[in-house]
Each structure stands twice: as C-alpha cells, then as structure tokens.
C-alpha atoms as a PDB file:
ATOM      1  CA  UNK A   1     -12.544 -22.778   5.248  1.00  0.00           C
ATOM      2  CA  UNK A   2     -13.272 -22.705   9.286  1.00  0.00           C
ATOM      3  CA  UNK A   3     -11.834 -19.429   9.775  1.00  0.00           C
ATOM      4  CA  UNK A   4     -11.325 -17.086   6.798  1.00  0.00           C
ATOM      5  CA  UNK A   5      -9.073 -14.511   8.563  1.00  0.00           C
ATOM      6  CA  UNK A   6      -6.196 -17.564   9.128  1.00  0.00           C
ATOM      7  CA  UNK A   7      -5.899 -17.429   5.100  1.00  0.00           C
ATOM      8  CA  UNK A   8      -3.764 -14.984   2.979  1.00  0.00           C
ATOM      9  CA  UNK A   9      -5.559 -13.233  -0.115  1.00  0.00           C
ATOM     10  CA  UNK A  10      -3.849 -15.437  -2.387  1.00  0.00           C
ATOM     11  CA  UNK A  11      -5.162 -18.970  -0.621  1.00  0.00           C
ATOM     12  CA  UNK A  12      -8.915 -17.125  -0.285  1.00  0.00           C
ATOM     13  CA  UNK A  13      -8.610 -16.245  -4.182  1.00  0.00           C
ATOM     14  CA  UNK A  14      -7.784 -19.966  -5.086  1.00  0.00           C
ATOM     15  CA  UNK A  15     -10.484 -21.520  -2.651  1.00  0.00           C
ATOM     16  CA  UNK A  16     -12.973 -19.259  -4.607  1.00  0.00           C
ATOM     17  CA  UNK A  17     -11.374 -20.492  -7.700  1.00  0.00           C
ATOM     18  CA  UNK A  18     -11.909 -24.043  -6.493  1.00  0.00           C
ATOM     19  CA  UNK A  19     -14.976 -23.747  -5.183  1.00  0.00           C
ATOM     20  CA  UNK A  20     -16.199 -21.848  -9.029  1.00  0.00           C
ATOM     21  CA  UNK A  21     -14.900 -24.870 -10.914  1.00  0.00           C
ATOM     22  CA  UNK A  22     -16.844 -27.574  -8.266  1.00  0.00           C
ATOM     23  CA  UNK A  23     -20.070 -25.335  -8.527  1.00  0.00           C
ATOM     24  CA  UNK A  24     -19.559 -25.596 -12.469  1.00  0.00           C
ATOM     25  CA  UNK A  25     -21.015 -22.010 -12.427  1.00  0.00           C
ATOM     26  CA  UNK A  26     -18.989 -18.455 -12.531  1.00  0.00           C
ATOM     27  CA  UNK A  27     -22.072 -16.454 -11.497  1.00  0.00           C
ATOM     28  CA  UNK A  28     -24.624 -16.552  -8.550  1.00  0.00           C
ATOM     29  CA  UNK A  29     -27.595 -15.459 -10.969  1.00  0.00           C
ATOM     30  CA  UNK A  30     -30.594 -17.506 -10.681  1.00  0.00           C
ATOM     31  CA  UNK A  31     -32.728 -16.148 -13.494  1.00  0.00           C
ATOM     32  CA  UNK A  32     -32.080 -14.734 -16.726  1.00  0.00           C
ATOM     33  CA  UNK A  33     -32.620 -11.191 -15.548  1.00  0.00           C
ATOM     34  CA  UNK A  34     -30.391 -11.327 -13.147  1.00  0.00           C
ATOM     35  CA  UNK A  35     -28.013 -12.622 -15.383  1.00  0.00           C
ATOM     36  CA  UNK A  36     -28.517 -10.031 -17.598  1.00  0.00           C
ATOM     37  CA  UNK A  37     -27.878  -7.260 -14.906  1.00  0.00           C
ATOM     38  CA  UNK A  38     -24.813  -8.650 -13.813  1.00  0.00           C
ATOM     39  CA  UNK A  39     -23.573  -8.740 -17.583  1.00  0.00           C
ATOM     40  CA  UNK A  40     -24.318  -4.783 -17.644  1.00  0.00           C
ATOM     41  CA  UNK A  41     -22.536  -4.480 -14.496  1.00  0.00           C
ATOM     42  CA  UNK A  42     -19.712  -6.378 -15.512  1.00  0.00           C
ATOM     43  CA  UNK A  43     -19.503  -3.493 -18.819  1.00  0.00           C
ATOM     44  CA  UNK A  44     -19.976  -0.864 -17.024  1.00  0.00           C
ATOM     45  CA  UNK A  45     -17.232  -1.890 -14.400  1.00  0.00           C
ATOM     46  CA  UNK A  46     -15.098  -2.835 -17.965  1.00  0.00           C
ATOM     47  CA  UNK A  47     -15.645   1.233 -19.567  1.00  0.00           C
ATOM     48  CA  UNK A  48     -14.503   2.472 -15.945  1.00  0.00           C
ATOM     49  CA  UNK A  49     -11.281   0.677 -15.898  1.00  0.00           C
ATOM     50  CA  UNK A  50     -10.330   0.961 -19.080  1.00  0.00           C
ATOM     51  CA  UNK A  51     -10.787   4.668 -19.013  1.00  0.00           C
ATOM     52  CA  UNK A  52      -8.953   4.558 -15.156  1.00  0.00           C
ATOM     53  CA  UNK A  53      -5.919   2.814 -16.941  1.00  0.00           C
ATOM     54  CA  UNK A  54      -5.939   5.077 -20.229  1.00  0.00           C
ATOM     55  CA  UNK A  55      -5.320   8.323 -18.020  1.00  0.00           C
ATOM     56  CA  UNK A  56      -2.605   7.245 -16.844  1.00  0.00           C
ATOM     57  CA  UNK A  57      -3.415   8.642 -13.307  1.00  0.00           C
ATOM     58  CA  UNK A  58      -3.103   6.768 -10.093  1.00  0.00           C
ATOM     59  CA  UNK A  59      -4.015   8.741  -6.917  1.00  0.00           C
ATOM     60  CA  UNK A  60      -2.650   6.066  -4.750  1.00  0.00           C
ATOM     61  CA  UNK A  61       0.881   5.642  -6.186  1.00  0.00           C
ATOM     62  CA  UNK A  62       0.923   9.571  -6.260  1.00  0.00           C
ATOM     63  CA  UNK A  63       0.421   9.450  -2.557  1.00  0.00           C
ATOM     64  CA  UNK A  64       3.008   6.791  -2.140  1.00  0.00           C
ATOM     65  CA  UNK A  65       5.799   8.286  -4.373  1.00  0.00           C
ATOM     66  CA  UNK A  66       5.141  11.320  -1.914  1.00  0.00           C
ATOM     67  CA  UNK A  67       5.907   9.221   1.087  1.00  0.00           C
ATOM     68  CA  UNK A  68       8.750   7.686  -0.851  1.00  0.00           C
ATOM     69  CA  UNK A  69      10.388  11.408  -0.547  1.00  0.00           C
ATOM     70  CA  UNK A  70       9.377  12.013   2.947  1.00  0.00           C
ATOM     71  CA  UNK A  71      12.399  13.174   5.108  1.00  0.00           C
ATOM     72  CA  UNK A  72      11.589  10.499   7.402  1.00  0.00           C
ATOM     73  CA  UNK A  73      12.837   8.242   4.733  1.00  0.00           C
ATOM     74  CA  UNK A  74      16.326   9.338   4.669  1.00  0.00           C
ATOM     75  CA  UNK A  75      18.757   8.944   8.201  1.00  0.00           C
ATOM     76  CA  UNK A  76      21.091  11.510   9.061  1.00  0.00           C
ATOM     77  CA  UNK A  77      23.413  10.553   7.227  1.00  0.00           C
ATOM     78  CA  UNK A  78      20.998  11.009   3.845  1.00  0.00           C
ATOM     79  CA  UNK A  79      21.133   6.981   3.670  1.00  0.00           C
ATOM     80  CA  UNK A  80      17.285   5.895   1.955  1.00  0.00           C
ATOM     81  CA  UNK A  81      15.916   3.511   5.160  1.00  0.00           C
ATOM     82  CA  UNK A  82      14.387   0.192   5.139  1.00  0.00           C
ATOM     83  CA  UNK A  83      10.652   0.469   4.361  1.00  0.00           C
ATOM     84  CA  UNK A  84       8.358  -2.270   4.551  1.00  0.00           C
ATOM     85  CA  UNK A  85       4.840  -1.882   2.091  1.00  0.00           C
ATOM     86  CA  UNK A  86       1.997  -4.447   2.584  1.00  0.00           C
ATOM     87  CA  UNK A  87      -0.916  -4.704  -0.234  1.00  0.00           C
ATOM     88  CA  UNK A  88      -3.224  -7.777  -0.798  1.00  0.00           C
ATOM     89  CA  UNK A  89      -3.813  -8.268  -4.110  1.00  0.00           C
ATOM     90  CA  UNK A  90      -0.808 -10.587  -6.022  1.00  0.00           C
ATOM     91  CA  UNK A  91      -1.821  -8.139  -8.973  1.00  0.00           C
ATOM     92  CA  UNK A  92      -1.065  -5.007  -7.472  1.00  0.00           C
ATOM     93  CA  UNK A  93       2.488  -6.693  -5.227  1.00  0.00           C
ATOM     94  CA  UNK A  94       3.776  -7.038  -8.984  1.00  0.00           C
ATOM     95  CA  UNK A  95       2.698  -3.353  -9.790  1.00  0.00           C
ATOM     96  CA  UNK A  96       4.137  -2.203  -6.835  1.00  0.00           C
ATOM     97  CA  UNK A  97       7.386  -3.844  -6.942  1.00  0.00           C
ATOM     98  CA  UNK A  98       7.874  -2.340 -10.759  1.00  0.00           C
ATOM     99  CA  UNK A  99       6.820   0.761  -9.724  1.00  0.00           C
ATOM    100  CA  UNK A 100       9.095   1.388  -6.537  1.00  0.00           C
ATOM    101  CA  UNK A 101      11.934   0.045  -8.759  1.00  0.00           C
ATOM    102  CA  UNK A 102      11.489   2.015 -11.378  1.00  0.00           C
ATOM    103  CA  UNK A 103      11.361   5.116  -8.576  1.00  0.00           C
ATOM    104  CA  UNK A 104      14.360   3.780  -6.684  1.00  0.00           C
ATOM    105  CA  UNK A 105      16.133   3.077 -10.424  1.00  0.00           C
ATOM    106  CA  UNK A 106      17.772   0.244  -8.592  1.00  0.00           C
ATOM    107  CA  UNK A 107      16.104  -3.257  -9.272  1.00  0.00           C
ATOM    108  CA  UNK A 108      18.305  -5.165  -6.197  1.00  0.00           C
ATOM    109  CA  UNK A 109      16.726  -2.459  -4.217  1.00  0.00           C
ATOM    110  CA  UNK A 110      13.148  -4.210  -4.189  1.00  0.00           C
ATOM    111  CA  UNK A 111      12.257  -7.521  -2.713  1.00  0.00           C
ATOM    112  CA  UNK A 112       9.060  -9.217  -2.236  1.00  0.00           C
ATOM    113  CA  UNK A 113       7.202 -11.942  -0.498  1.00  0.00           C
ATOM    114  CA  UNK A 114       3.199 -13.368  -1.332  1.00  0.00           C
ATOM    115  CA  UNK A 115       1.684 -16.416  -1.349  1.00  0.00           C
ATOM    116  CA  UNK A 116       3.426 -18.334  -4.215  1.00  0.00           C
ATOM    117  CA  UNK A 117       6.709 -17.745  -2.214  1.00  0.00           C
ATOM    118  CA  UNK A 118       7.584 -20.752  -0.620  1.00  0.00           C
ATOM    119  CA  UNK A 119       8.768 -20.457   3.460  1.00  0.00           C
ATOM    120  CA  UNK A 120      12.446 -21.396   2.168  1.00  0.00           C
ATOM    121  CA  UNK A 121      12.490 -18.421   0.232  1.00  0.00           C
ATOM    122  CA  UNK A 122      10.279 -16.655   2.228  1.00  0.00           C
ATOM    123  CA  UNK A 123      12.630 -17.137   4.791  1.00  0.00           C
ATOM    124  CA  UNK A 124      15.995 -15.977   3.089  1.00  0.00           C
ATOM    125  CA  UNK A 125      14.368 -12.528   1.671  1.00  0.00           C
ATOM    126  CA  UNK A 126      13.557 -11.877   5.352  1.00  0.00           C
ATOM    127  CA  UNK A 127      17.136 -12.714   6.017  1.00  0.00           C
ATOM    128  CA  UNK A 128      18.063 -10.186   3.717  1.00  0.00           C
ATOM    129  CA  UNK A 129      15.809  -7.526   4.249  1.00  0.00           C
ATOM    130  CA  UNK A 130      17.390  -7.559   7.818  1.00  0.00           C
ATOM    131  CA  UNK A 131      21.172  -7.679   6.870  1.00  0.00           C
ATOM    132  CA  UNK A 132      21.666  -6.657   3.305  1.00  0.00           C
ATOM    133  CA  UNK A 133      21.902  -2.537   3.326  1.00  0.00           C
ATOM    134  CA  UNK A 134      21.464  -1.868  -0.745  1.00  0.00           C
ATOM    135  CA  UNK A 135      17.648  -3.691   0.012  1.00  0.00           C
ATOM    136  CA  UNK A 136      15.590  -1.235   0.742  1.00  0.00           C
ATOM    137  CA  UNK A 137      12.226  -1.925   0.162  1.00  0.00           C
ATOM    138  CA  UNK A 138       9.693  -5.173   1.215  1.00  0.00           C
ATOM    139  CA  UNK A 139       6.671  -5.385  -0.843  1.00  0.00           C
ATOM    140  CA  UNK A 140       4.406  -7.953   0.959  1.00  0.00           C
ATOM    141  CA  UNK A 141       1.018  -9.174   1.406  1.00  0.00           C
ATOM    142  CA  UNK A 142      -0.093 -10.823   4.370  1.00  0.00           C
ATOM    143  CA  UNK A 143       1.613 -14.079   3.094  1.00  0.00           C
ATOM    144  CA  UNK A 144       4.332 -12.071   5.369  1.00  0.00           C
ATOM    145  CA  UNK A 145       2.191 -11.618   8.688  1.00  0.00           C
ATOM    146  CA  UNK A 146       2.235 -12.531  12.163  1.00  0.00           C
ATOM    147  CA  UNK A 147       4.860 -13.569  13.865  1.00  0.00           C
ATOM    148  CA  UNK A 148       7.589 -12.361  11.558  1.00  0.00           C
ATOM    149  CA  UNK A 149      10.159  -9.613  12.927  1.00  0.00           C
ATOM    150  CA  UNK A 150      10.377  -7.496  10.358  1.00  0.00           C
ATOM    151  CA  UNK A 151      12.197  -4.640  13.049  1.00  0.00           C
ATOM    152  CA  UNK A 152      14.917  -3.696  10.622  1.00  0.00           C
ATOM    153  CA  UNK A 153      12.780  -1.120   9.398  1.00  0.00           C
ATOM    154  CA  UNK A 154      10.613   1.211  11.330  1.00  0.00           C
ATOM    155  CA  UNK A 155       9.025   2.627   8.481  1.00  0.00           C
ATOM    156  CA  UNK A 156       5.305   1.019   6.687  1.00  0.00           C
ATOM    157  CA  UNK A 157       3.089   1.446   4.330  1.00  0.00           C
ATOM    158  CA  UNK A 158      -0.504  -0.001   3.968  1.00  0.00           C
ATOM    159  CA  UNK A 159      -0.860   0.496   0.240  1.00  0.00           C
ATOM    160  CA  UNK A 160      -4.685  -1.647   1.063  1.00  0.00           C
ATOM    161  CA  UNK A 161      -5.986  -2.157   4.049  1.00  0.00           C
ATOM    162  CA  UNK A 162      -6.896  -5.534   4.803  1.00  0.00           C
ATOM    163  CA  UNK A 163     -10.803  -6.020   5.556  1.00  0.00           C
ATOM    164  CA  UNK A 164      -9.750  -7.909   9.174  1.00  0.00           C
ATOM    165  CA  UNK A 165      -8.573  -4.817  11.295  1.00  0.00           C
ATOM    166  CA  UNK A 166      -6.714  -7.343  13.332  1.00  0.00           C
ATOM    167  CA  UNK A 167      -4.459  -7.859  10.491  1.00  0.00           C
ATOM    168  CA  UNK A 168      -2.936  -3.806  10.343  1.00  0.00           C
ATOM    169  CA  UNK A 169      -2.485  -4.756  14.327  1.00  0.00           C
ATOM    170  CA  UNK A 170      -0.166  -8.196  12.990  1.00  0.00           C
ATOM    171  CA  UNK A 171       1.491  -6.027   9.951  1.00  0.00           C
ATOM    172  CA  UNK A 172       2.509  -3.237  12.369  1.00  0.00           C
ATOM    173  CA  UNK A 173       3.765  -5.827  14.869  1.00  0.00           C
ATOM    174  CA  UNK A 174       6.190  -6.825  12.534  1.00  0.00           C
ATOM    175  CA  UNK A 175       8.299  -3.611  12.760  1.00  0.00           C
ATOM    176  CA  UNK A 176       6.489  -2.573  16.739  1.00  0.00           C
ATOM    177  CA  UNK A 177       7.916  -4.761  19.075  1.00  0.00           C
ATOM    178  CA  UNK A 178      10.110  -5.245  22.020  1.00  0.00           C
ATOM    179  CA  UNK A 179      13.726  -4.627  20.764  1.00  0.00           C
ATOM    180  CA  UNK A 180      12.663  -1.619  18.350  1.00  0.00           C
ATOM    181  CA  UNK A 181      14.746   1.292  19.563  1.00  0.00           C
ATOM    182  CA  UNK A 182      13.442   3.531  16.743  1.00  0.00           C
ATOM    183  CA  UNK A 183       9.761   5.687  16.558  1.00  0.00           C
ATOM    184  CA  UNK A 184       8.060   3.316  14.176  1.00  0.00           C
ATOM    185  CA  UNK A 185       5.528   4.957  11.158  1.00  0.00           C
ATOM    186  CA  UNK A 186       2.997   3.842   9.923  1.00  0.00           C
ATOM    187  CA  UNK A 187       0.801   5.858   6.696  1.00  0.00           C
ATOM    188  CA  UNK A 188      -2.509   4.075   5.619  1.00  0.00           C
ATOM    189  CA  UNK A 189      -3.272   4.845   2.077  1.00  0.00           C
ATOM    190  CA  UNK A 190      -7.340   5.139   2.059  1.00  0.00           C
ATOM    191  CA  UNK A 191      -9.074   7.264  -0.510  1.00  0.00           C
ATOM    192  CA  UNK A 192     -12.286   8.634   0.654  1.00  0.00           C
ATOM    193  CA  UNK A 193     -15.851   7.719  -0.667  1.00  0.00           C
ATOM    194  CA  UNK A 194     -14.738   4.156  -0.599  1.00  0.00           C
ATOM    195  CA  UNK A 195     -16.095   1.005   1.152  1.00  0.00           C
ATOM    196  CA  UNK A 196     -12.367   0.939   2.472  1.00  0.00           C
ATOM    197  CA  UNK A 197     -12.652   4.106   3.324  1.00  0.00           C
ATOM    198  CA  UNK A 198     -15.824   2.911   5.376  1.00  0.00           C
ATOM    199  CA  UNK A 199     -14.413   0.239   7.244  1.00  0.00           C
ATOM    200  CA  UNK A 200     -10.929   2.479   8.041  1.00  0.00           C
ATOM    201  CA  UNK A 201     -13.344   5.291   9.524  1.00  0.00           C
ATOM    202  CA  UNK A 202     -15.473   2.334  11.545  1.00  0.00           C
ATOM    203  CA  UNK A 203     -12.260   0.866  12.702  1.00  0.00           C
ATOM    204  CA  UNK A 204     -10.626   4.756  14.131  1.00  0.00           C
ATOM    205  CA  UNK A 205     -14.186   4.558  16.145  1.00  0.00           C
ATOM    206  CA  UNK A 206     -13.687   1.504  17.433  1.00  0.00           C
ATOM    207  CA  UNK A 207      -9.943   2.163  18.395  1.00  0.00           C
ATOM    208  CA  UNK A 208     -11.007   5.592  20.026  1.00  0.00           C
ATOM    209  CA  UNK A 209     -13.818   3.959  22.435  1.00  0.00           C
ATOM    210  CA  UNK A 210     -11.595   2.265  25.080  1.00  0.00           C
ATOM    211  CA  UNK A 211      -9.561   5.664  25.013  1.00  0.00           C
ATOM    212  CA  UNK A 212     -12.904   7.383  25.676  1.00  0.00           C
ATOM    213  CA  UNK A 213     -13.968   4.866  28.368  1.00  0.00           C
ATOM    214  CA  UNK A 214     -10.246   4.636  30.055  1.00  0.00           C
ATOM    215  CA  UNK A 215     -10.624   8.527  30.206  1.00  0.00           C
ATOM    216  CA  UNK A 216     -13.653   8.571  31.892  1.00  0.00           C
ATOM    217  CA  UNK A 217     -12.791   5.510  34.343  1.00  0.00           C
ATOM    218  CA  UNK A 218      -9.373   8.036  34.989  1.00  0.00           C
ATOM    219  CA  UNK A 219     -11.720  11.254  35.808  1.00  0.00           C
ATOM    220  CA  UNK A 220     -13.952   9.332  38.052  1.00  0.00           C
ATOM    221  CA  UNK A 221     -10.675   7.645  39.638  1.00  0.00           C
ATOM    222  CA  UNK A 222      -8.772  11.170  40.501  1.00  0.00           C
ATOM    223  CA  UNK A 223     -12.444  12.714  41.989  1.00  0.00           C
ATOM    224  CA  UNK A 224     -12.114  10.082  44.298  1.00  0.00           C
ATOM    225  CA  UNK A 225      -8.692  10.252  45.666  1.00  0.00           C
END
C-alpha cells in the first residue's frame, strides 16, 4: 500500500491478512521470550474482555442511546430525523446496526454501508437514505467517505474516530456542504484515558492553532489601521 489513508478499515484489515498468510507467521516475535510475553498479553487482553462483555455494560452505546433521545433528534413536528453514524470496525457496524434497531424497534429503520458493500448497492442505500422517510438511520464506515452527499441529514455521530483526522473533516463533509440549509451536529464519542482519547485531544490543539495565530494576525491588523 502507497498511501494507507486512501484505504477503508476493511481493505487495511485484509492487506494485513494477506500480508500474515505471505509472511507464514501471525506474530512479530523473534525469540522465544518474546513469544512468550506476547502469549501473556494476549490472556490478559482475553480475562479483560471477557469480563467487559459479561457485565453487560457499554459506556459508549450508553452515550449514544443518550444522543439517540436528544431533542435535536426530533423536528417540530416530533418526526425522529435522519442521522448518519460512522464507526470503523465491520465488527462493531454489525453491533451497531442491531443495537439502533433494537432502540428504534423498527428494523427498515436502519441501513448500512462498509466495505463488503458493493458501489451498486452502495449506491441505492444512499439513494434511499436521501428519499425514503421511514429510514432513519446510516451506519457507515469510511467505505462511505469522501465525496458522497450525505446532506439529507444534518445530524452525525462518530461512534470511533478514525486515526487520520482528515477523515472526521471527509465524514462531516458529507452532511456540511454547500446546499445544507440546516445547523449541522456533529458528537464525537471519545472516552478518556484512551490512546483515542490522545490523538482527539492532539487533534483540538492542532485545530485551535490557526485560530490562535489568525487572532493574533487580526490584533496586530486593527493596531495598525
């Protein structure tokens, strides 16, 4: 791969896959200690899902189910509006889309679009999602991203953030573009303590030094008129 960021999640998982299978090797160990370490690893990671799934508790869906009652959800006529959630993993699209339907209690409600989707279909679930009322939802992963006008909806949800920050700029294009007469939203689902909770705080830095600078420029600008 020349340029990793041109790929969707589900293309980068099956280059890895291919690139496992040509290696003939599933681990990056070099000596039998290190083997050994990852195999511990590996458990330990094992225990800590296991007990994760037992509990029954997911923080993140919590947080989304909140958002799904928002009153910017509903127009004012009470009608649920067009919402569009993006995710990466193909894993957690399929968890999604059984958990919003299960919310919504309306299975037609829910569409989605990922990697295995071919850009025939692809193409006719967009179709929908802009004309058909009763669907509501759009679970996608970036299988769905640039250059698609998504502007039915004004309403999105990163449910992950992608590790590219120019990809939330191409996801929020989709609903943030010329033509959109409504205020678009846009909630980031990031817990803290996190690596992507790292990158999201890195990324608000970044975003807020060309405010900083075009402030300063301004001040300097007005002093001199």
């Amino acid at each position: 791969m020349d340029n990793i960021d041109e790929y969707s999640q589900d293309e980068i998982g099956d280059f890895e896959d291919e690139e496992r299978i040509s290696s003939g090797g599933l681990t990056a160990a070099e000596t039998l200690e290190q083997l050994n370490i990852e195999v511990e690893t590996l458990q330990g990671l094992e225990v800590k899902a296991l007990a994760v799934l037992r509990s029954g508790t997911d923080a993140k869906w919590q947080q989304l189910n909140r958002i799904l009652d928002d009153r910017t959800m509903l127009d004012p006529d009470g009608q649920r509006r067009k919402l569009i959630i993006f995710t990466e993993a193909r894993d957690t699209l399929d968890y999604l889309r059984e958990k919003v339907e299960a919310r919504l209690g309306r299975p037609d409600a829910v569409a989605v679009i990922h990697g295995g989707v071919s850009r025939e279909a692809r193409r006719k679930v967009v179709e929908r999602f802009m004309q058909d009322r009763d669907l509501l939802v759009l679970v996608a992963n970036d299988a769905d991203g640039e250059g698609v006008n998504l502007q039915r909806s004004h309403l999105m949800v990163n449910y992950d953030l992608p590790w590219n920050p120019n990809k939330i700029e191409q996801r929020f294009g989709r609903i943030h573009r010329i033509g959109q007469v409504e205020v678009c939203h846009l909630w980031n689902l990031v817990a803290k303590d996190t690596r992507e909770g790292q990158v999201y705080a890195r990324l608000l830095e970044n975003l807020r030094l060309p405010v900083k600078i075009w402030g300063d420029v301004s001040q300097r600008a007005r002093r001199t008129v």
